[in-house]
Every structure is written in structure tokens, then in C-alpha cells.
PDB file of N, CA and C in Angstrom:
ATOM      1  N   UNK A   1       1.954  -1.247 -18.273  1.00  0.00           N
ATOM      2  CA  UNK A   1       0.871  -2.195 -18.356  1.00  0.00           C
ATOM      3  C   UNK A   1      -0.448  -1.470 -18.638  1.00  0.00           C
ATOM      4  N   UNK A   2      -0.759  -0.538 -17.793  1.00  0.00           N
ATOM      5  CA  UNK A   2      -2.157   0.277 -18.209  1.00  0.00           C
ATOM      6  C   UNK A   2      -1.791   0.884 -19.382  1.00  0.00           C
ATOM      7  N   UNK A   3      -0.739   1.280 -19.628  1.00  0.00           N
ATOM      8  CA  UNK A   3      -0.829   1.864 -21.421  1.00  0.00           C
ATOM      9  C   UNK A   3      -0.954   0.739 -22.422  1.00  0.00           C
ATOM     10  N   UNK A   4      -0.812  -0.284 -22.246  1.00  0.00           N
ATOM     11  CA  UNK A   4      -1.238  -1.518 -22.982  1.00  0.00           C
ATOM     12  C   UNK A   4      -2.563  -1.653 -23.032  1.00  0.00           C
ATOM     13  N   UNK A   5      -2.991  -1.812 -21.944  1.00  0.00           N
ATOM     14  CA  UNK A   5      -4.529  -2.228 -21.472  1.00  0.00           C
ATOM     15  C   UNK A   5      -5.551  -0.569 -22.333  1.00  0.00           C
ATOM     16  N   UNK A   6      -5.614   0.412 -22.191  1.00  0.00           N
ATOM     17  CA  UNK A   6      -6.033   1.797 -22.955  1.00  0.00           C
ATOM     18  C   UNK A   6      -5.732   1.204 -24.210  1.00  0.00           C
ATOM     19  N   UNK A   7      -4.756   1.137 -24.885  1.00  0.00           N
ATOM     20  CA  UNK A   7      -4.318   0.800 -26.040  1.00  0.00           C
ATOM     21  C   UNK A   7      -5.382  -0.014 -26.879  1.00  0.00           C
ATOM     22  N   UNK A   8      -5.386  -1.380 -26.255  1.00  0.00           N
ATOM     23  CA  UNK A   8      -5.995  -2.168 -26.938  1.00  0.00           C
ATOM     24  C   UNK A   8      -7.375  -2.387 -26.737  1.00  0.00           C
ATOM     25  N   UNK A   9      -8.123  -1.108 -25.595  1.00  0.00           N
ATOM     26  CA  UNK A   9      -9.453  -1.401 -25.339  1.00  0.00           C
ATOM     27  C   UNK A   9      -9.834  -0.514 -26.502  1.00  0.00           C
ATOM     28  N   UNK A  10      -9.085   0.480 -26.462  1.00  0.00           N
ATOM     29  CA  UNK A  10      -9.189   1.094 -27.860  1.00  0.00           C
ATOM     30  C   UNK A  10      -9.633   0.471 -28.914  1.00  0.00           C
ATOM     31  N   UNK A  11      -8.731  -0.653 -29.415  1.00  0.00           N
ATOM     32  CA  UNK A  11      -8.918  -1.381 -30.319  1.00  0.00           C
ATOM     33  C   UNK A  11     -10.200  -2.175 -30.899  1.00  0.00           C
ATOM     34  N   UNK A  12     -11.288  -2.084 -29.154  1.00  0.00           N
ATOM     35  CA  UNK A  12     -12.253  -3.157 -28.956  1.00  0.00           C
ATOM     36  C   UNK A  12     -11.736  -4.385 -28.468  1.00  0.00           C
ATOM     37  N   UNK A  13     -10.859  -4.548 -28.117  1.00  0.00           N
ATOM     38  CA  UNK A  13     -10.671  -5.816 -27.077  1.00  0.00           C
ATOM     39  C   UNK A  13     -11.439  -5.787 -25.354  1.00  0.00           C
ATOM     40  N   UNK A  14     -11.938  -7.038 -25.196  1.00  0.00           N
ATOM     41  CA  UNK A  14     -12.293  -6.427 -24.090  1.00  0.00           C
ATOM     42  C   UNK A  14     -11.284  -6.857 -22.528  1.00  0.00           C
ATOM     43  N   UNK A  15     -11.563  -6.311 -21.413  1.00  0.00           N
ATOM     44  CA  UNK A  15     -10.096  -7.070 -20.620  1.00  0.00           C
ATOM     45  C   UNK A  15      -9.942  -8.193 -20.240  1.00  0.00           C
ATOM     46  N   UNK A  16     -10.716  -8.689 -20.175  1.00  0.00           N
ATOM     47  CA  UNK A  16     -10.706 -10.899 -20.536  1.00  0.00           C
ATOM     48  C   UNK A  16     -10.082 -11.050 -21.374  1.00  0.00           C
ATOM     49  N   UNK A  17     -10.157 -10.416 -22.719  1.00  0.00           N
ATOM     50  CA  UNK A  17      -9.063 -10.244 -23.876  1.00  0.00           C
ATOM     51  C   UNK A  17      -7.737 -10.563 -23.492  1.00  0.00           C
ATOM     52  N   UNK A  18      -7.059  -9.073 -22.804  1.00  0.00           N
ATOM     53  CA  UNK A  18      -6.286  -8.378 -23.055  1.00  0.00           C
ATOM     54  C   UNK A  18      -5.337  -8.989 -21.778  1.00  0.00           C
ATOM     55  N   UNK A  19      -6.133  -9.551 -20.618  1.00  0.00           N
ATOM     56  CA  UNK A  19      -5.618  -9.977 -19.040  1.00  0.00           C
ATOM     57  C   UNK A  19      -4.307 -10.925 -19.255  1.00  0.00           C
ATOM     58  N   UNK A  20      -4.887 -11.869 -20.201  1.00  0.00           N
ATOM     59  CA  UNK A  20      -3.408 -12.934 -20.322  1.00  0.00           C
ATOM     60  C   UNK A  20      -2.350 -12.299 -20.760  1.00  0.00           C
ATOM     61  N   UNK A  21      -2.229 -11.844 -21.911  1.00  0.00           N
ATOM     62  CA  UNK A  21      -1.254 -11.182 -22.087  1.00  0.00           C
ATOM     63  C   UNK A  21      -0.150 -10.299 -21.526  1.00  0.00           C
ATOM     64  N   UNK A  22      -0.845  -9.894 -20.411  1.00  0.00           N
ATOM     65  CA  UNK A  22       0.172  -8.408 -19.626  1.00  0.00           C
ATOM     66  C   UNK A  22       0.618  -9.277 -18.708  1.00  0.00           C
ATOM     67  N   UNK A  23       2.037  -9.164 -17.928  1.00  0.00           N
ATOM     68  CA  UNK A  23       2.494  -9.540 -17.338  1.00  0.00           C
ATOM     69  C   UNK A  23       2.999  -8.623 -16.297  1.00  0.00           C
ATOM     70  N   UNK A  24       2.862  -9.031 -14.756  1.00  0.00           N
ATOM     71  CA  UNK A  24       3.279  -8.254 -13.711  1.00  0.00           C
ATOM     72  C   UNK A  24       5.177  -7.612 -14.044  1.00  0.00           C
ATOM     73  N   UNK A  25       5.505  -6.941 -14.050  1.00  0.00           N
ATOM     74  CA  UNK A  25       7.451  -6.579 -14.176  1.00  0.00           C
ATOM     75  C   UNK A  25       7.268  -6.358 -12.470  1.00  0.00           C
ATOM     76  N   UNK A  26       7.150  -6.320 -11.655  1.00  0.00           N
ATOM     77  CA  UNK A  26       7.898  -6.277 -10.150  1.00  0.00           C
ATOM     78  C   UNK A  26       7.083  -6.829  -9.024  1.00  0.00           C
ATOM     79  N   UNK A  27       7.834  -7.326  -8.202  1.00  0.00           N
ATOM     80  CA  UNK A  27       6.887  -7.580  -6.952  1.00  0.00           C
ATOM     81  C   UNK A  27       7.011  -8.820  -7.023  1.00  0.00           C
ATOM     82  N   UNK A  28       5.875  -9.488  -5.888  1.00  0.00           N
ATOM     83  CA  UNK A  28       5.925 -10.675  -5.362  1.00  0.00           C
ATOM     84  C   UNK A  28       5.587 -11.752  -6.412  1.00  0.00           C
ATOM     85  N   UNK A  29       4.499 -10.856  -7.415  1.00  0.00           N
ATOM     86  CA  UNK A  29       4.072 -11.675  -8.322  1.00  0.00           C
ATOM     87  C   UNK A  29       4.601 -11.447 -10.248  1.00  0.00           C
ATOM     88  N   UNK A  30       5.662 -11.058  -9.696  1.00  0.00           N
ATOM     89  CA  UNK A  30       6.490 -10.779 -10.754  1.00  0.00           C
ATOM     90  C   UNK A  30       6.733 -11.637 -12.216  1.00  0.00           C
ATOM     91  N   UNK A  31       6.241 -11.590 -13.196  1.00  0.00           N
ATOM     92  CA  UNK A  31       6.470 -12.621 -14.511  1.00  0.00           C
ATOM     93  C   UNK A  31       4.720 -13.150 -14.758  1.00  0.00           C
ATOM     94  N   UNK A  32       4.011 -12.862 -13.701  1.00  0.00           N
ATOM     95  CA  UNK A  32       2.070 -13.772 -13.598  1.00  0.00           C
ATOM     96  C   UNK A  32       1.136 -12.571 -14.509  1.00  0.00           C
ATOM     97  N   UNK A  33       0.571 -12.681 -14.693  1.00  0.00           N
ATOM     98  CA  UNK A  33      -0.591 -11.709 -15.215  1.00  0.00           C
ATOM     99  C   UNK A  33      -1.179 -11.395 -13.809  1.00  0.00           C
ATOM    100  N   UNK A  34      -1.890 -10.186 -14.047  1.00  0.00           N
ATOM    101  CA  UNK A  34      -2.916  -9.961 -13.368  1.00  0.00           C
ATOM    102  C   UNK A  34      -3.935 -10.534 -13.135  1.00  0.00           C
ATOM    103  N   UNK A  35      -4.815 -10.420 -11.888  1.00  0.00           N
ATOM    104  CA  UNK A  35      -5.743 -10.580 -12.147  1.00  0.00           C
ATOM    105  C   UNK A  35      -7.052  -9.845 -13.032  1.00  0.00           C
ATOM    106  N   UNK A  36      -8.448 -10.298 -13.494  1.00  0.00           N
ATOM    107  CA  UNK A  36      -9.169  -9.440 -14.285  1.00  0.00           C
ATOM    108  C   UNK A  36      -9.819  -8.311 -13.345  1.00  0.00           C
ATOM    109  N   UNK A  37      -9.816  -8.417 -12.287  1.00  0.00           N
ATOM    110  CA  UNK A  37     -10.062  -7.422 -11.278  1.00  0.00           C
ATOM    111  C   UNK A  37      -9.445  -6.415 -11.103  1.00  0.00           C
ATOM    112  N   UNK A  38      -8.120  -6.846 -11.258  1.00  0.00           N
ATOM    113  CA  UNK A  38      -7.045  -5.642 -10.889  1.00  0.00           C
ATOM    114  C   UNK A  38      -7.029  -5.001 -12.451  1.00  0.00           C
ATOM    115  N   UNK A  39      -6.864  -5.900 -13.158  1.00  0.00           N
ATOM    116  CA  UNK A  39      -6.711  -4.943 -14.316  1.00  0.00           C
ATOM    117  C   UNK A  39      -8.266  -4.044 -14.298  1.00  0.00           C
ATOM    118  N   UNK A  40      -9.325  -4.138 -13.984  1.00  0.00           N
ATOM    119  CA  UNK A  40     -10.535  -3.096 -13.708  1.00  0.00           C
ATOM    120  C   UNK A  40     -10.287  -2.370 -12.464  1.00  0.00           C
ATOM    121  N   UNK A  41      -9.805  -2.352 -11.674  1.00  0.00           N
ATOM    122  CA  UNK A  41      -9.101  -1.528 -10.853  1.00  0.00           C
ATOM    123  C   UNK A  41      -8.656  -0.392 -10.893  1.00  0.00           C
ATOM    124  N   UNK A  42      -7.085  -0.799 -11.816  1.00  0.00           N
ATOM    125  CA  UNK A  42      -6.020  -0.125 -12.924  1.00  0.00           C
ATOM    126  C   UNK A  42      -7.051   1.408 -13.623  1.00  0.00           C
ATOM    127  N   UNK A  43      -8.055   0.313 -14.064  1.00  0.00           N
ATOM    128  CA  UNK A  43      -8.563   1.419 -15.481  1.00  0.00           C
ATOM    129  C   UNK A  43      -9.462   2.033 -14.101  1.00  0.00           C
ATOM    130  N   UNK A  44      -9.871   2.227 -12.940  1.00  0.00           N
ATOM    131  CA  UNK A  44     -10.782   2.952 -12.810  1.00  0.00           C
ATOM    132  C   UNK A  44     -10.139   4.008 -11.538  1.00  0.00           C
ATOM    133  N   UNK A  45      -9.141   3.906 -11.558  1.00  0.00           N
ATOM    134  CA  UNK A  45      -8.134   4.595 -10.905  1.00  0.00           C
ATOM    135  C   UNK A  45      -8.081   5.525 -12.172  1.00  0.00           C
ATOM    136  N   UNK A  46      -7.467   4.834 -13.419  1.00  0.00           N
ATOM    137  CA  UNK A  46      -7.317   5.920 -14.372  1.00  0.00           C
ATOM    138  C   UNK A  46      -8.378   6.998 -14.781  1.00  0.00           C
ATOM    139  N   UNK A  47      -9.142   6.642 -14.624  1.00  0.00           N
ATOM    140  CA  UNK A  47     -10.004   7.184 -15.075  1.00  0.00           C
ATOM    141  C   UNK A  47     -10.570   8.375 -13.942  1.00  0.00           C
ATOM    142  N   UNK A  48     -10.397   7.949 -13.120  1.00  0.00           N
ATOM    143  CA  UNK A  48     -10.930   9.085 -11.905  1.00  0.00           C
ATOM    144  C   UNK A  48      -9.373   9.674 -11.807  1.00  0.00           C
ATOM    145  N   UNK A  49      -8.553   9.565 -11.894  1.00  0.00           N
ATOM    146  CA  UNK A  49      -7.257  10.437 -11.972  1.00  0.00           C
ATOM    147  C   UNK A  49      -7.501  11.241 -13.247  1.00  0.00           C
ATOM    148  N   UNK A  50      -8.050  10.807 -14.417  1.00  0.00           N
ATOM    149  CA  UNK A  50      -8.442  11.801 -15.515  1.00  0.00           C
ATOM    150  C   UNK A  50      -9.694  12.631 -15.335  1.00  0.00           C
ATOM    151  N   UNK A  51     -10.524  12.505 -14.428  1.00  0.00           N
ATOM    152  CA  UNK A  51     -11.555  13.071 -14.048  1.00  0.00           C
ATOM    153  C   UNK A  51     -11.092  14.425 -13.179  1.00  0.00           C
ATOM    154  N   UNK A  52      -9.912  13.875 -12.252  1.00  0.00           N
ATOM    155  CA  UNK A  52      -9.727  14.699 -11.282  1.00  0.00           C
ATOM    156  C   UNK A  52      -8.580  15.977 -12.546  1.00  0.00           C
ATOM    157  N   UNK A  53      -7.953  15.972 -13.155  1.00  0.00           N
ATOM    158  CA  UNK A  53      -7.409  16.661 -13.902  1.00  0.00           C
ATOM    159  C   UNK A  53      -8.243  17.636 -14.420  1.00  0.00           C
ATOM    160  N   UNK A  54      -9.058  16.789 -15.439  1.00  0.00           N
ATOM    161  CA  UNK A  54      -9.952  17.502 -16.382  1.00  0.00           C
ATOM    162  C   UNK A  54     -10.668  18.684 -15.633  1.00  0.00           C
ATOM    163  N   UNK A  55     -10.897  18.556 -13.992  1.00  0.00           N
ATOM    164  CA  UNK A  55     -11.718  19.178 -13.165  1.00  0.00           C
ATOM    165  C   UNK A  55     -10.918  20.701 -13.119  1.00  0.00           C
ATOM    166  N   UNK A  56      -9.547  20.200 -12.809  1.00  0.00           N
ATOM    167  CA  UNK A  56      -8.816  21.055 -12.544  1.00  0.00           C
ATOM    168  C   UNK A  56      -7.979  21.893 -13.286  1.00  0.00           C
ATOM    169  N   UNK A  57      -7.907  21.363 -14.598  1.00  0.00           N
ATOM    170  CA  UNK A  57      -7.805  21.970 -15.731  1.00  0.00           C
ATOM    171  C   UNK A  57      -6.265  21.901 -16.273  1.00  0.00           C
ATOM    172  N   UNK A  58      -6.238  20.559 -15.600  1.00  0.00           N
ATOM    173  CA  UNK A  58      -4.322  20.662 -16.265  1.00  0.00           C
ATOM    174  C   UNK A  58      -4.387  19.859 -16.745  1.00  0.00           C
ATOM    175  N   UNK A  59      -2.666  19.295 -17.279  1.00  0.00           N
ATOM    176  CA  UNK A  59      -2.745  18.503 -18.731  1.00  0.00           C
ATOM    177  C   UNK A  59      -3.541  17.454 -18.914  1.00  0.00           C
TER     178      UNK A  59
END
């Protein structure tokens, strides 16, 4: 799902865009989209997980 969401922000979509489209695969809320929160969540987890790399100098 977050490689979707990178993908197409890429593109210029923005995640209001992109939210309907993705669909949960497991869990309670399994087959629903996200919410637009969580999907900003998602990306800012990613992003500080790429922060914390870059710091440290691995892939």
C-alpha cells in the first residue's frame, strides 16, 4: 500500500487522490480504504525511517 501511495505522489496526485483507491489486505478492516490520516501517518513513518537510514548510512 505505501509503495502505491510514493508511487503516485510521485506522479502529483495528492492523498485525497490516491486514499480511495488503496484498500486495507488484513485486519479488522480488511477490503475498506484507509483513512486520509493514516495514509499521512504511513508516509511520515516513511519518511523518518528514511531519515533514520540516511543518518546512518545504510541502504
Amino acid at each position: 500500500m505505501l509503495h502505491t501511495v510514493l508511487r503516485r505522489r510521485a506522479g502529483g496526485e495528492s492523498v485525497e487522490q490516491i486514499q480511495p483507491d488503496l484498500i486495507i489486505p488484513t485486519g479488522k478492516r480488511k477490503g475498506q480504504s484507509p483513512s486520509v490520516a493514516s495514509v499521512y501517518r504511513a508516509l511520515a513513518e516513511h519518511e523518518k525511517t528514511q531519515a533514520v537510514r540516511g543518518y546512518r548510512g545504510g541502504p
